[in-house]
N, C-alpha and C. Protein backbone atom coordinates (compact mmCIF):
# COMPACT_ATOMS: atom_id res chain seq x y z
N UNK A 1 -204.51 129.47 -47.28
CA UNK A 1 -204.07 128.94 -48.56
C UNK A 1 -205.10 129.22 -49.65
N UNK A 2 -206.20 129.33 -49.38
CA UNK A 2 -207.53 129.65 -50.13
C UNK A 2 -207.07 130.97 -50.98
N UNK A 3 -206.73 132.38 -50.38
CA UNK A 3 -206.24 132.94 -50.82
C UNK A 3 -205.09 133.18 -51.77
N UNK A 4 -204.37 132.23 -51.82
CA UNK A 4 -203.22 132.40 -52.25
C UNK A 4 -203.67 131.34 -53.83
N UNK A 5 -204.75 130.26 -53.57
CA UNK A 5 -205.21 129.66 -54.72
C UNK A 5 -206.24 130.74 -55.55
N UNK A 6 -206.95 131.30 -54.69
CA UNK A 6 -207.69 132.23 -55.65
C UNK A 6 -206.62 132.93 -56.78
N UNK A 7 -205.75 134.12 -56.27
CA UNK A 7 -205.21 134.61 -56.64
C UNK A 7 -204.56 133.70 -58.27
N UNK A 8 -203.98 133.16 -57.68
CA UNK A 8 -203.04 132.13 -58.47
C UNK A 8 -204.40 131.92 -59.80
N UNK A 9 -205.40 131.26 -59.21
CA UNK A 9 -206.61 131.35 -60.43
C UNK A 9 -207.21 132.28 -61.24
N UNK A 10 -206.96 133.84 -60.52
CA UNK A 10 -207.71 134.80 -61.00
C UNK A 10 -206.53 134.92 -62.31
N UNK A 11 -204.96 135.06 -61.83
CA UNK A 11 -203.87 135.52 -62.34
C UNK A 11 -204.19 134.14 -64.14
N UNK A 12 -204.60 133.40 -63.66
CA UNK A 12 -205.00 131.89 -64.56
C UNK A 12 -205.12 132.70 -66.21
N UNK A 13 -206.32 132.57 -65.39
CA UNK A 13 -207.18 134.05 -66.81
C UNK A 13 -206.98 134.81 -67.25
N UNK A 14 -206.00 135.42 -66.64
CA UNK A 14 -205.35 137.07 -67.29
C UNK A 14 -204.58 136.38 -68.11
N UNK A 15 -203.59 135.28 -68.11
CA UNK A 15 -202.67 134.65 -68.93
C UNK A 15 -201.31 134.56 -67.72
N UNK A 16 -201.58 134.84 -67.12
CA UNK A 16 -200.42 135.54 -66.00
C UNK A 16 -199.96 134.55 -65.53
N UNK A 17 -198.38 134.21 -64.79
CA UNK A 17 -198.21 132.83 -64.05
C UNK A 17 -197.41 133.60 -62.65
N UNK A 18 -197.90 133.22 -61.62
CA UNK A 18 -197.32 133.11 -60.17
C UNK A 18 -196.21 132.23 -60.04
N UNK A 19 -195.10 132.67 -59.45
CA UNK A 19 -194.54 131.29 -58.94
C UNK A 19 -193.84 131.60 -57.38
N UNK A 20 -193.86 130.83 -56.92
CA UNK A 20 -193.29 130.48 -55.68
C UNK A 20 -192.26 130.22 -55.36
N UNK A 21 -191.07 130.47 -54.58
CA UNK A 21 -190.02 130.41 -54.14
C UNK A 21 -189.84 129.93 -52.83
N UNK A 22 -190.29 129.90 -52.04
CA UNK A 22 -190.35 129.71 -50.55
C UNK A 22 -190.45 127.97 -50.28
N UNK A 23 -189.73 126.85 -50.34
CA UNK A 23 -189.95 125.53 -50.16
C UNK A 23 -191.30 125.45 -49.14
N UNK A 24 -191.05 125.95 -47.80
CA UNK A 24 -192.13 126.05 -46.82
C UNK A 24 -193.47 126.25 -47.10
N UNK A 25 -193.95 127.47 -47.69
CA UNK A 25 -194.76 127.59 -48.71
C UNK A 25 -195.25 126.46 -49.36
N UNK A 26 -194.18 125.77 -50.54
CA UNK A 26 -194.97 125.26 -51.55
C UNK A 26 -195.56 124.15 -51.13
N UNK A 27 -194.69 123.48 -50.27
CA UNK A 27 -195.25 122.37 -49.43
C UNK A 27 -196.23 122.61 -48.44
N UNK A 28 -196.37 123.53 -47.86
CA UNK A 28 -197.74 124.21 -47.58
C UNK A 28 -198.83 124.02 -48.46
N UNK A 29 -198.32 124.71 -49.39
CA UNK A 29 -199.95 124.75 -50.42
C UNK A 29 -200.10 123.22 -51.34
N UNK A 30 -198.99 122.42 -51.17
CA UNK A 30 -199.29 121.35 -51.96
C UNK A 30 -200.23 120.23 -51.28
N UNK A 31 -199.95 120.60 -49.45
CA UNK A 31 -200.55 119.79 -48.91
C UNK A 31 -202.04 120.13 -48.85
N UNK A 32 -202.48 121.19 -48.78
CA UNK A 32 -203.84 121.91 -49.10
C UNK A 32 -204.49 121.90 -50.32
N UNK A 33 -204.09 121.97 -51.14
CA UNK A 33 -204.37 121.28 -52.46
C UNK A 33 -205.02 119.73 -52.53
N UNK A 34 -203.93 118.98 -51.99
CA UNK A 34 -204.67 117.66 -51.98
C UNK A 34 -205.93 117.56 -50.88
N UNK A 35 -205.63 117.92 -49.89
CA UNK A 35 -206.15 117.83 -48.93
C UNK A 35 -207.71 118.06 -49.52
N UNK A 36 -207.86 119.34 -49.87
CA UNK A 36 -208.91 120.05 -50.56
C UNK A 36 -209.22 119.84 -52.29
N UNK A 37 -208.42 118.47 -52.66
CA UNK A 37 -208.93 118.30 -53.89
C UNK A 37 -210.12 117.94 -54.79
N UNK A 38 -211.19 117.84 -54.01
CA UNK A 38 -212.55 117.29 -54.68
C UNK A 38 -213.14 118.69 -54.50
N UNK A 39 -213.38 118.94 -53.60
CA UNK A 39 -213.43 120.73 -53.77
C UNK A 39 -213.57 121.60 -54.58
N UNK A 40 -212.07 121.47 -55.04
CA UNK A 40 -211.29 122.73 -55.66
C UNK A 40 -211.60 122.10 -56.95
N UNK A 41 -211.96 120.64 -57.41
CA UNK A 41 -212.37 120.15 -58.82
C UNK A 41 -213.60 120.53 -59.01
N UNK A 42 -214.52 120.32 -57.70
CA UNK A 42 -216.35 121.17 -58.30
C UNK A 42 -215.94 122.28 -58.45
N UNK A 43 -215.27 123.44 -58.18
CA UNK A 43 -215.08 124.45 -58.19
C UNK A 43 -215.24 125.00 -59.69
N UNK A 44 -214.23 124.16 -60.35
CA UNK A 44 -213.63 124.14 -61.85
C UNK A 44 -214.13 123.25 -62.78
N UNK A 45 -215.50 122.91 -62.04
CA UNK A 45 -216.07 122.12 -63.10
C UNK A 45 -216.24 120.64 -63.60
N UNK A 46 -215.12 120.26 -62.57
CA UNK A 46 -214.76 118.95 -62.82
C UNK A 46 -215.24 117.62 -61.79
N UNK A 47 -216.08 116.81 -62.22
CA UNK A 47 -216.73 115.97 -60.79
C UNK A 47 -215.50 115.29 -60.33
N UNK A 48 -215.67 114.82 -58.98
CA UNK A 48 -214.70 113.91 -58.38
C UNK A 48 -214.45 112.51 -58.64
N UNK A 49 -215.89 111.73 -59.20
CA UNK A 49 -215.82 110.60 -59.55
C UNK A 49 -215.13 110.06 -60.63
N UNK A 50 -214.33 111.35 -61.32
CA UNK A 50 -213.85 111.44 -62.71
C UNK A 50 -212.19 111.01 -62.68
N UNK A 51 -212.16 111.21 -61.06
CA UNK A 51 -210.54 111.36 -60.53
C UNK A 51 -210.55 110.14 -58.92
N UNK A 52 -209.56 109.77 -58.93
CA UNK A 52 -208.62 109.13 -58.00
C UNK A 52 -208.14 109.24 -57.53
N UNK A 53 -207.49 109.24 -56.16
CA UNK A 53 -205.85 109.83 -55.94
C UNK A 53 -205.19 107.85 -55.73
N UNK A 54 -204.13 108.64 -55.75
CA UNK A 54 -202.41 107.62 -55.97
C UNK A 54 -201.17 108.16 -55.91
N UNK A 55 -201.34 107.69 -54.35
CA UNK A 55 -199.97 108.40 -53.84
C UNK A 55 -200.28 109.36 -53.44
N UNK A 56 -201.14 110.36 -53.24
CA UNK A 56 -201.42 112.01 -53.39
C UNK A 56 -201.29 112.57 -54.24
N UNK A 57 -201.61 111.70 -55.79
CA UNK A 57 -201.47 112.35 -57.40
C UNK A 57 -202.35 111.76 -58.38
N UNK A 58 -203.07 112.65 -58.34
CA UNK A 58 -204.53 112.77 -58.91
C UNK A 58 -203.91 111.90 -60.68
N UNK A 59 -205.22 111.19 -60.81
CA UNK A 59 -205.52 110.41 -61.64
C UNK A 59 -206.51 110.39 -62.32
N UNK A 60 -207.04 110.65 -64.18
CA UNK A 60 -208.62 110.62 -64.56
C UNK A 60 -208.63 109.43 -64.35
N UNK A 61 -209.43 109.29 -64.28
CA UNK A 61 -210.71 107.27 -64.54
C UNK A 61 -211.06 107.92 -65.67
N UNK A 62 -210.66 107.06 -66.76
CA UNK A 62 -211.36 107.25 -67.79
C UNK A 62 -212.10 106.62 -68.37
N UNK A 63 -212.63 105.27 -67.16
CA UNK A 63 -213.57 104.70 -66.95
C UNK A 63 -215.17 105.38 -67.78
């Protein structure tokens, strides 16, 4: 799934948008996403303490 987020990020920057068709898939990568969400937020800059989850849907603290 790493791959398939890179991509999707590189495509980010060009202006470009991916999309997905495959249900199996998306629920694939949605669960990897969360799974891997503090992660993928240092990645991009963003600390974790900044965010929450609820439900499995990320939240700022704008604490």
């Amino acid at each position: 799934m790493y791959l398939y987020w890179r991509i999707q990020q590189d495509l980010n920057c060009l202006g470009e948008v991916i999309h997905f068709h495959d249900p199996a898939f998306i629920n694939a990568l949605q669960k990897w996403v969360r799974k891997n969400f503090y992660s993928l937020a240092r990645v991009e800059g963003f600390y974790p303490d900044k965010f929450k989850m609820i439900n499995g849907i990320s939240q700022i603290n704008r604490n």
